[in-house]
Protein backbone atom coordinates (compact mmCIF):
# COMPACT_ATOMS: atom_id res chain seq x y z
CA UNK A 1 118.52 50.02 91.97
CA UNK A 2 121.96 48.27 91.62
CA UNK A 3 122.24 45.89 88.31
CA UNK A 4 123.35 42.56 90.12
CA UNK A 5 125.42 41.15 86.67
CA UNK A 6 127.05 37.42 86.29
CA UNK A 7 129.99 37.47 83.56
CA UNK A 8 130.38 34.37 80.84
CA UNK A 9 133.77 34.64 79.45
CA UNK A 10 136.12 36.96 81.27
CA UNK A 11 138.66 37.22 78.71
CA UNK A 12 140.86 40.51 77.84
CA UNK A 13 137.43 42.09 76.07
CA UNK A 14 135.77 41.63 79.95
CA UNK A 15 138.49 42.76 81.81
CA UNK A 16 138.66 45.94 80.01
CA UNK A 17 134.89 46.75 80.85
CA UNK A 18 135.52 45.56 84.66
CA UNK A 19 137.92 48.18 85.14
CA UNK A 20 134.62 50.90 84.06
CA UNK A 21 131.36 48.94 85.16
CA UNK A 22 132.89 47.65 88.76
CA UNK A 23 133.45 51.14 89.22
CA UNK A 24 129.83 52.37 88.91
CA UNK A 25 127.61 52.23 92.01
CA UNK A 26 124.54 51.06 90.02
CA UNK A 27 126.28 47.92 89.09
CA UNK A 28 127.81 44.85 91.30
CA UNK A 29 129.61 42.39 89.39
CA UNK A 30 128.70 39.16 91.47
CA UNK A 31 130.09 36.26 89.66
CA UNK A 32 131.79 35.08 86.59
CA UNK A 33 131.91 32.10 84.89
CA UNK A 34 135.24 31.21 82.45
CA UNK A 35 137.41 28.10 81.97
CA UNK A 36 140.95 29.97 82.24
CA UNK A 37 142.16 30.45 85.91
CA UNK A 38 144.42 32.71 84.46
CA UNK A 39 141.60 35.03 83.03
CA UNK A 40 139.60 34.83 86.40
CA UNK A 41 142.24 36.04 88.43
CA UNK A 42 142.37 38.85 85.67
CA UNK A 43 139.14 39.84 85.71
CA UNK A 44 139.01 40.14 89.56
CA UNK A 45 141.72 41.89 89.39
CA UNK A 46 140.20 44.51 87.09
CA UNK A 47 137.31 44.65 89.84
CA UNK A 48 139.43 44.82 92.85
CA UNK A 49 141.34 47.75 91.51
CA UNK A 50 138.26 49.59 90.81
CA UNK A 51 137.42 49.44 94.37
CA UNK A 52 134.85 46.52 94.38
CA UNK A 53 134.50 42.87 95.59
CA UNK A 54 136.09 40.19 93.63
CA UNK A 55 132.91 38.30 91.95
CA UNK A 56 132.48 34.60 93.07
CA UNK A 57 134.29 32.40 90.37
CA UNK A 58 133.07 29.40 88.51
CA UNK A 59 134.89 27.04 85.94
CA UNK A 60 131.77 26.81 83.90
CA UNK A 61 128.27 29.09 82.68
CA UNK A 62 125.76 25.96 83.66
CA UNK A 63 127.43 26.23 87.09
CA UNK A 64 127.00 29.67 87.23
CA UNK A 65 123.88 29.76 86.09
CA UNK A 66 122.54 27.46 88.78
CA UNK A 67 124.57 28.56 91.83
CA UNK A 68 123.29 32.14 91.23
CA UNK A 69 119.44 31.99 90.78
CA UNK A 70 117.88 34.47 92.61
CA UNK A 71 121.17 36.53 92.90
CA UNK A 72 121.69 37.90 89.38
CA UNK A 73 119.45 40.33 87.32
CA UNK A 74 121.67 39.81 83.90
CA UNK A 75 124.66 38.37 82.33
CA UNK A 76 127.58 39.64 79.89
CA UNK A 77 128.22 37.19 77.62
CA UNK A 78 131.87 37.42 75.84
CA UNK A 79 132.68 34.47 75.00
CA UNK A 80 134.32 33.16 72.03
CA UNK A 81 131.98 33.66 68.99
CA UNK A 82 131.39 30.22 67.91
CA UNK A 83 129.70 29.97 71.82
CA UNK A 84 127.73 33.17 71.76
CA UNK A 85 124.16 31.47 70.75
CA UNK A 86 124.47 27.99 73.17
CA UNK A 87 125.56 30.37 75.68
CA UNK A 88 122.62 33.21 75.41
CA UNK A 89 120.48 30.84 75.09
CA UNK A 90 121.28 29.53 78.29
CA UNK A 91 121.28 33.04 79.92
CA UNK A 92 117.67 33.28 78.62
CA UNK A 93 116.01 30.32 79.33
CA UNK A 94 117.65 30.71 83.17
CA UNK A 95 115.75 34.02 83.19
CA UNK A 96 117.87 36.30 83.05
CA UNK A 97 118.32 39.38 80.74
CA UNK A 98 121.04 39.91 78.49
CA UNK A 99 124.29 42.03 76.94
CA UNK A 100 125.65 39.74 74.80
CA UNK A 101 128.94 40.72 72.68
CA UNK A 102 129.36 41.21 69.44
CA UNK A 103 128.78 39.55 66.41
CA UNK A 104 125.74 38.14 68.01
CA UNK A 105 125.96 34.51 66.46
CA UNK A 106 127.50 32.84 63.78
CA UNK A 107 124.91 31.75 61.85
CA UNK A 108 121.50 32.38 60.73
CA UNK A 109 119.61 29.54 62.20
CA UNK A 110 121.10 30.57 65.76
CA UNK A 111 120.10 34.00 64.99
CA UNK A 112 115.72 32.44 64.93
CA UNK A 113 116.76 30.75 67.70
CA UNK A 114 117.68 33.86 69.90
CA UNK A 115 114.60 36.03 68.23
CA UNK A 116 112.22 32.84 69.22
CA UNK A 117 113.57 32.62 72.67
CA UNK A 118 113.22 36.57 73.22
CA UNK A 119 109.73 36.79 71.70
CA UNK A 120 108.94 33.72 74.32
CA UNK A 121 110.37 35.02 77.27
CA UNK A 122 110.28 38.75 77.11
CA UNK A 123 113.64 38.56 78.57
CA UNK A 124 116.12 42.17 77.32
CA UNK A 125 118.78 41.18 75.38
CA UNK A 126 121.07 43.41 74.15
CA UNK A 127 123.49 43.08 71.76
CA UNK A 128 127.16 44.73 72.60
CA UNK A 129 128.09 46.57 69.09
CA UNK A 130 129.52 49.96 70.49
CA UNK A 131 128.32 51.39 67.20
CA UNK A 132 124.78 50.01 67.83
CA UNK A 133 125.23 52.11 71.18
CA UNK A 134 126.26 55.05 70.35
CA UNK A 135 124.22 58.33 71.06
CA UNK A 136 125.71 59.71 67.62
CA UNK A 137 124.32 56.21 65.55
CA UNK A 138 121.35 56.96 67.23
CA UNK A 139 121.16 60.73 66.61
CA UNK A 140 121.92 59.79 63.11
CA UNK A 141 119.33 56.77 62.74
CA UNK A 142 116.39 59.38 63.97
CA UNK A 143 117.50 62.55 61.44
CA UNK A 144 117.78 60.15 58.54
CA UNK A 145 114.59 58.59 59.23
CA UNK A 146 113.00 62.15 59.66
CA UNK A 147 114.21 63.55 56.19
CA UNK A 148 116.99 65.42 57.46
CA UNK A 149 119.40 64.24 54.55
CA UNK A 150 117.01 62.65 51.97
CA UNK A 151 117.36 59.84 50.22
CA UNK A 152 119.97 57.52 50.45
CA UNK A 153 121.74 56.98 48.02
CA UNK A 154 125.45 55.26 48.83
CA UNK A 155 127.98 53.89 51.36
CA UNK A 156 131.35 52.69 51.57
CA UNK A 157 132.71 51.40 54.22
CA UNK A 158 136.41 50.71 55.68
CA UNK A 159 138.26 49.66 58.24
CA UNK A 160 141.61 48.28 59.55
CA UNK A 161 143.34 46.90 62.02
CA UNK A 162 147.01 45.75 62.95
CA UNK A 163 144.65 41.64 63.53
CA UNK A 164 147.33 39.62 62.26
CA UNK A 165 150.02 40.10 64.13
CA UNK A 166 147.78 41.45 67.35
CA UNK A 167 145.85 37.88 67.18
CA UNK A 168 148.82 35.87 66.00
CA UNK A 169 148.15 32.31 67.68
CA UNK A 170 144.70 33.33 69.31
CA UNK A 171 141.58 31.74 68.89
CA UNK A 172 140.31 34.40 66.56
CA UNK A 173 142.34 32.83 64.07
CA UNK A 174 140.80 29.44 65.17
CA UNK A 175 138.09 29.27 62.80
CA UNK A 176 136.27 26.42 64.50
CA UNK A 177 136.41 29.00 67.26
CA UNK A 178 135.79 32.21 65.86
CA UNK A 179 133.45 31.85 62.74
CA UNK A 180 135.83 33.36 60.69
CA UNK A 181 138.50 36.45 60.58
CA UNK A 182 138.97 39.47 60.66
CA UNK A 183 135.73 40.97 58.63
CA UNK A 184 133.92 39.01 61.30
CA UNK A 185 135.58 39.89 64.07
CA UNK A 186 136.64 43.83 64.01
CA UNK A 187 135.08 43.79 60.13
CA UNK A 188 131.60 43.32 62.54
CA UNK A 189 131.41 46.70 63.85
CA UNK A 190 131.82 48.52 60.65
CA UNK A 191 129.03 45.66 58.93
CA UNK A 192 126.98 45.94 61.72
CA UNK A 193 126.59 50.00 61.97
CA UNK A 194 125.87 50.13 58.44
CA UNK A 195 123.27 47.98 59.46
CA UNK A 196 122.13 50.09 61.72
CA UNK A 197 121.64 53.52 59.93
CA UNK A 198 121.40 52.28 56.13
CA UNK A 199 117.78 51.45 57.88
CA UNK A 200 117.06 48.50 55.00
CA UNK A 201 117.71 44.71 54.27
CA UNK A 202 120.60 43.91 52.11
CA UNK A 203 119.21 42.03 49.08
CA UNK A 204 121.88 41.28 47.09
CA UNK A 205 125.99 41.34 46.82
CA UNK A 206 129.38 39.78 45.48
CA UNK A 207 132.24 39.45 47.95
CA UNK A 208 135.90 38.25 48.01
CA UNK A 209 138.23 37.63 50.81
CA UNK A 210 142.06 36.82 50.84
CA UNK A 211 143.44 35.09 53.93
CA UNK A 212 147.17 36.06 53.03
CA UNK A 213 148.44 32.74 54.68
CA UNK A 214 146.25 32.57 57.37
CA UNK A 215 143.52 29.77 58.26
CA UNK A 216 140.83 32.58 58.09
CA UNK A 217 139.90 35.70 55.50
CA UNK A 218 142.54 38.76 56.33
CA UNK A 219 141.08 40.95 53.71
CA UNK A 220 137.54 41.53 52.05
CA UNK A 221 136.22 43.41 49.66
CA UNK A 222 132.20 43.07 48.97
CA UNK A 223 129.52 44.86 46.65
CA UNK A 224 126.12 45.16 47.83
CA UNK A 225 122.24 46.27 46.94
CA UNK A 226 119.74 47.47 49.84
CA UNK A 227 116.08 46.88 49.61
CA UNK A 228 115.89 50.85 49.34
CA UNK A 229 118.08 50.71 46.24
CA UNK A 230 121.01 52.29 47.73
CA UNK A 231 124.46 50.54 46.92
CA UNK A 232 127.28 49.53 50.04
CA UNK A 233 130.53 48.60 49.78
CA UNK A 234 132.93 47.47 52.31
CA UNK A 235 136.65 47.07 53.07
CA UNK A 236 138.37 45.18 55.31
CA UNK A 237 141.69 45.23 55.89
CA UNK A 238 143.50 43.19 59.05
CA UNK A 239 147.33 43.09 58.15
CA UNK A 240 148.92 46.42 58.50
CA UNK A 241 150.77 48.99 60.89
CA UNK A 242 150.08 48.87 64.37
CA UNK A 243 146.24 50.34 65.01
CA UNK A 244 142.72 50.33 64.11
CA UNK A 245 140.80 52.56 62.29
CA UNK A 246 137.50 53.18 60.70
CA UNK A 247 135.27 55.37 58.24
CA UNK A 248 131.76 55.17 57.23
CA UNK A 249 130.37 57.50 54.29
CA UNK A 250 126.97 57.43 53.47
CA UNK A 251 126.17 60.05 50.51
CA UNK A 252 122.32 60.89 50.60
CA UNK A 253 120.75 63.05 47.87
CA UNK A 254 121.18 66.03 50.48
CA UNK A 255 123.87 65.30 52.74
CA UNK A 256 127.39 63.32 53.49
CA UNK A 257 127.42 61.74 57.01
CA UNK A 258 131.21 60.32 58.12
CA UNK A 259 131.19 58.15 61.08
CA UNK A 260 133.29 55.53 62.84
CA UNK A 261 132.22 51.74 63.12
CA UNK A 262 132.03 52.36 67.02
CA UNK A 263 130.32 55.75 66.55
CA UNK A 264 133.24 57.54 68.60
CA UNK A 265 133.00 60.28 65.96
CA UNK A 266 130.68 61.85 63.34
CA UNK A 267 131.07 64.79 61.06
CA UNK A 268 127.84 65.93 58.67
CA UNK A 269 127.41 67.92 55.96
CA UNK A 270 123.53 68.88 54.74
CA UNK A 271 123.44 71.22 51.85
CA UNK A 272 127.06 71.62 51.63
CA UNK A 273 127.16 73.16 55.02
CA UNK A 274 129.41 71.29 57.37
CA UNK A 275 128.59 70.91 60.96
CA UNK A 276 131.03 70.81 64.25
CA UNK A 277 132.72 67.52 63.99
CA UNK A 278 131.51 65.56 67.22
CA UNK A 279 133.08 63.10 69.30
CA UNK A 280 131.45 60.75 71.78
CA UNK A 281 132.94 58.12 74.63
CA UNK A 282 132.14 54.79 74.09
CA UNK A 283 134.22 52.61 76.66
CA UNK A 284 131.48 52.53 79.32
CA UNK A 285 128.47 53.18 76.56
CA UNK A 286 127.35 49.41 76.26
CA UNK A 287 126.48 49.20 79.94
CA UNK A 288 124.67 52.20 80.46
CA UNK A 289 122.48 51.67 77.46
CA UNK A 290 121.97 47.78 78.89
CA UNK A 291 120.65 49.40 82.11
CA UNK A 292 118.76 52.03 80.58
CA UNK A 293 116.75 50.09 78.06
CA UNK A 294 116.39 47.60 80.78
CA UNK A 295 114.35 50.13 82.92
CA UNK A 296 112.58 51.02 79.74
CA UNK A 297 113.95 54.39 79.73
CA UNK A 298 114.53 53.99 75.84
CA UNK A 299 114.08 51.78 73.32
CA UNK A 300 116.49 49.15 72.71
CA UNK A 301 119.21 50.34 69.76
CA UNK A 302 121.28 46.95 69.55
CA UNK A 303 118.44 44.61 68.86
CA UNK A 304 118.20 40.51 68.30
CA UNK A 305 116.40 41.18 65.05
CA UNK A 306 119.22 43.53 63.59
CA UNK A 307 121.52 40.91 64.76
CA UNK A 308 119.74 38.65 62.04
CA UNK A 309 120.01 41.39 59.58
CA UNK A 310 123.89 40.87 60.63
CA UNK A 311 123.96 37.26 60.28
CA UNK A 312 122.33 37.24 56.83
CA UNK A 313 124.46 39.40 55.89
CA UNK A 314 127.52 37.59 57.00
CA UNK A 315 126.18 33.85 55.82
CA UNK A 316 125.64 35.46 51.96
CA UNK A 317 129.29 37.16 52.12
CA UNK A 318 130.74 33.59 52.86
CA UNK A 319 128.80 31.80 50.36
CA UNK A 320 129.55 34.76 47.81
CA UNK A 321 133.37 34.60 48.51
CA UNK A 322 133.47 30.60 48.53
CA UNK A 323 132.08 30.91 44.68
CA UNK A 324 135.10 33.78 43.60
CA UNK A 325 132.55 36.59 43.87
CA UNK A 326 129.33 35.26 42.50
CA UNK A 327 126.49 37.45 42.79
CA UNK A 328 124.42 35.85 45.76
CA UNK A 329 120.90 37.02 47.03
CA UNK A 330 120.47 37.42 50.77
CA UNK A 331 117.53 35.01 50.64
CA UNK A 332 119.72 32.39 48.48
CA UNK A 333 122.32 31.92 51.33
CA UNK A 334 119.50 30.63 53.80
């Protein structure tokens, strides 16, 4: 059955999916919903080229929301961050299920709201981490959680990213806009996949940020305790040469798994054997995981309630790096 899908924000992020998901025959992009006229005519672009129908344009979600009942099934959401919960809440309560971009919210009480309004509606939402997505995060979730490596024991994280300059003037550097910089905004990936596979609650951790002359935290640097006793650290680093990059290490008591923040690669080591490195694609991986946990054909690996884990996470960083690196519990930044 073709996925009938509405589009809230069609910004750069949205364009570069239309050019994949337009091009799939079990999904019709039917209308989109974003204030720029320059981004619309973008977006349909993106569509046209791939050989489909230019989706019916509105200024506005509400409009789109109403105007299209009874012709949707779901709705992207990729809006800017500081818009995310109003607008998936929206999507929700309309009735329609849900891929909704990454980082899911921007703060903790908008993150209850989304797991209330799921719980009440039954609705699927889906959050858009491509690390959340990935068949090698997953892979890696299920041998961890069967014993495969043992305990774990470790993890540092890093990741970079040519942000300043890319974003110069953008409204990821808007902090009214964006709920902060770059840790939250390509920083979310590699926060949120550790998320994923260090399979606990954070508990406790000390954090610092720099903004390096910006109006929003550049660089970060944070210290943390899981609930399983394992310690994380992360570093985030968005002024440098042009790119992006990533690494994940988790050390378990039998094992050393790398991995990407996106899950685009993985290499393992159990009992100081190494296995084939492995690579995965991950452009189009967001959509057919939507549609596939959507027709229950697995369970859902991007979920609201790690999304919370996310934004507790985020809220105690902030609080932790406002204070010069005090030592904040995850429950103390509620």
């Amino acid at each position: 059955m073709v996925l009938r899908l509405g589009v809230i924000g069609a910004g750069l992020k949205a364009a570069d999916y239309a050019r994949g998901w337009a091009a799939m025959d079990e999904v019709k992009i039917v209308a989109t919903a974003e204030v720029s006229a320059v981004s619309r005519q973008r977006f349909g672009d993106a569509c046209a080229a791939a050989g489909a129908a230019r989706p019916i344009e509105y200024q506005d979600a509400e409009s789109m929301l109403g105007a299209m009942a009874g012709q949707m099934d779901a709705v992207y959401v990729s809006t800017p961050h500081v818009f995310h919960g109003a607008n998936a809440l929206a999507v929700i309560e309309a009735g329609y299920d849900l891929l909704l971009e990454k980082p899911m919210v921007t703060t903790v009480e908008e993150a209850l709201v989304l797991v209330e309004a799921e719980k009440r509606t039954g609705r699927t939402v889906v959050i858009a981490f491509q690390g959340g997505l990935s068949p090698l995060v997953h892979d890696t979730k299920e041998r961890a959680r069967r014993g495969d490596f043992g305990d774990l024991v470790s993890v540092n994280a890093s990741i970079w990213e040519g942000w300043a300059k890319n974003y110069a003037g953008q409204w990821k550097q808007d902090p009214e806009i964006s709920g902060g910089g770059f840790m939250f905004d390509t920083g979310a990936h590699m926060m949120n996949t550790v998320c994923v596979l260090a399979d606990s609650e954070f508990v406790r951790l000390s954090a610092f940020t720099s903004n390096r002359g910006l109006r929003v935290d550049l660089a970060s640097a944070v210290a943390a305790r899981l609930a399983n006793g394992a310690l994380v650290t992360f570093n985030a680093a968005g002024e440098g040469p042009p790119g992006c990059a990533s690494a994940i290490t988790f050390f378990y008591s039998r094992a050393i798994v790398r991995i990407d923040a996106w899950g685009k690669w993985r290499e393992i080591m159990v009992d100081g054997v190494s296995e084939p490195r492995e690579e995965s694609e991950i452009t189009d991986t967001p959509m057919h995981t939507f549609r596939a946990v959507r027709d229950g054909q697995m369970p859902n690996p991007s979920t609201v309630a790690n999304g919370l884990r996310f934004a507790r996470l985020w809220d105690a960083i902030k609080l932790s790096a406002s204070r010069d690196g005090e030592a904040i519990g995850i429950e103390d930044a509620r």
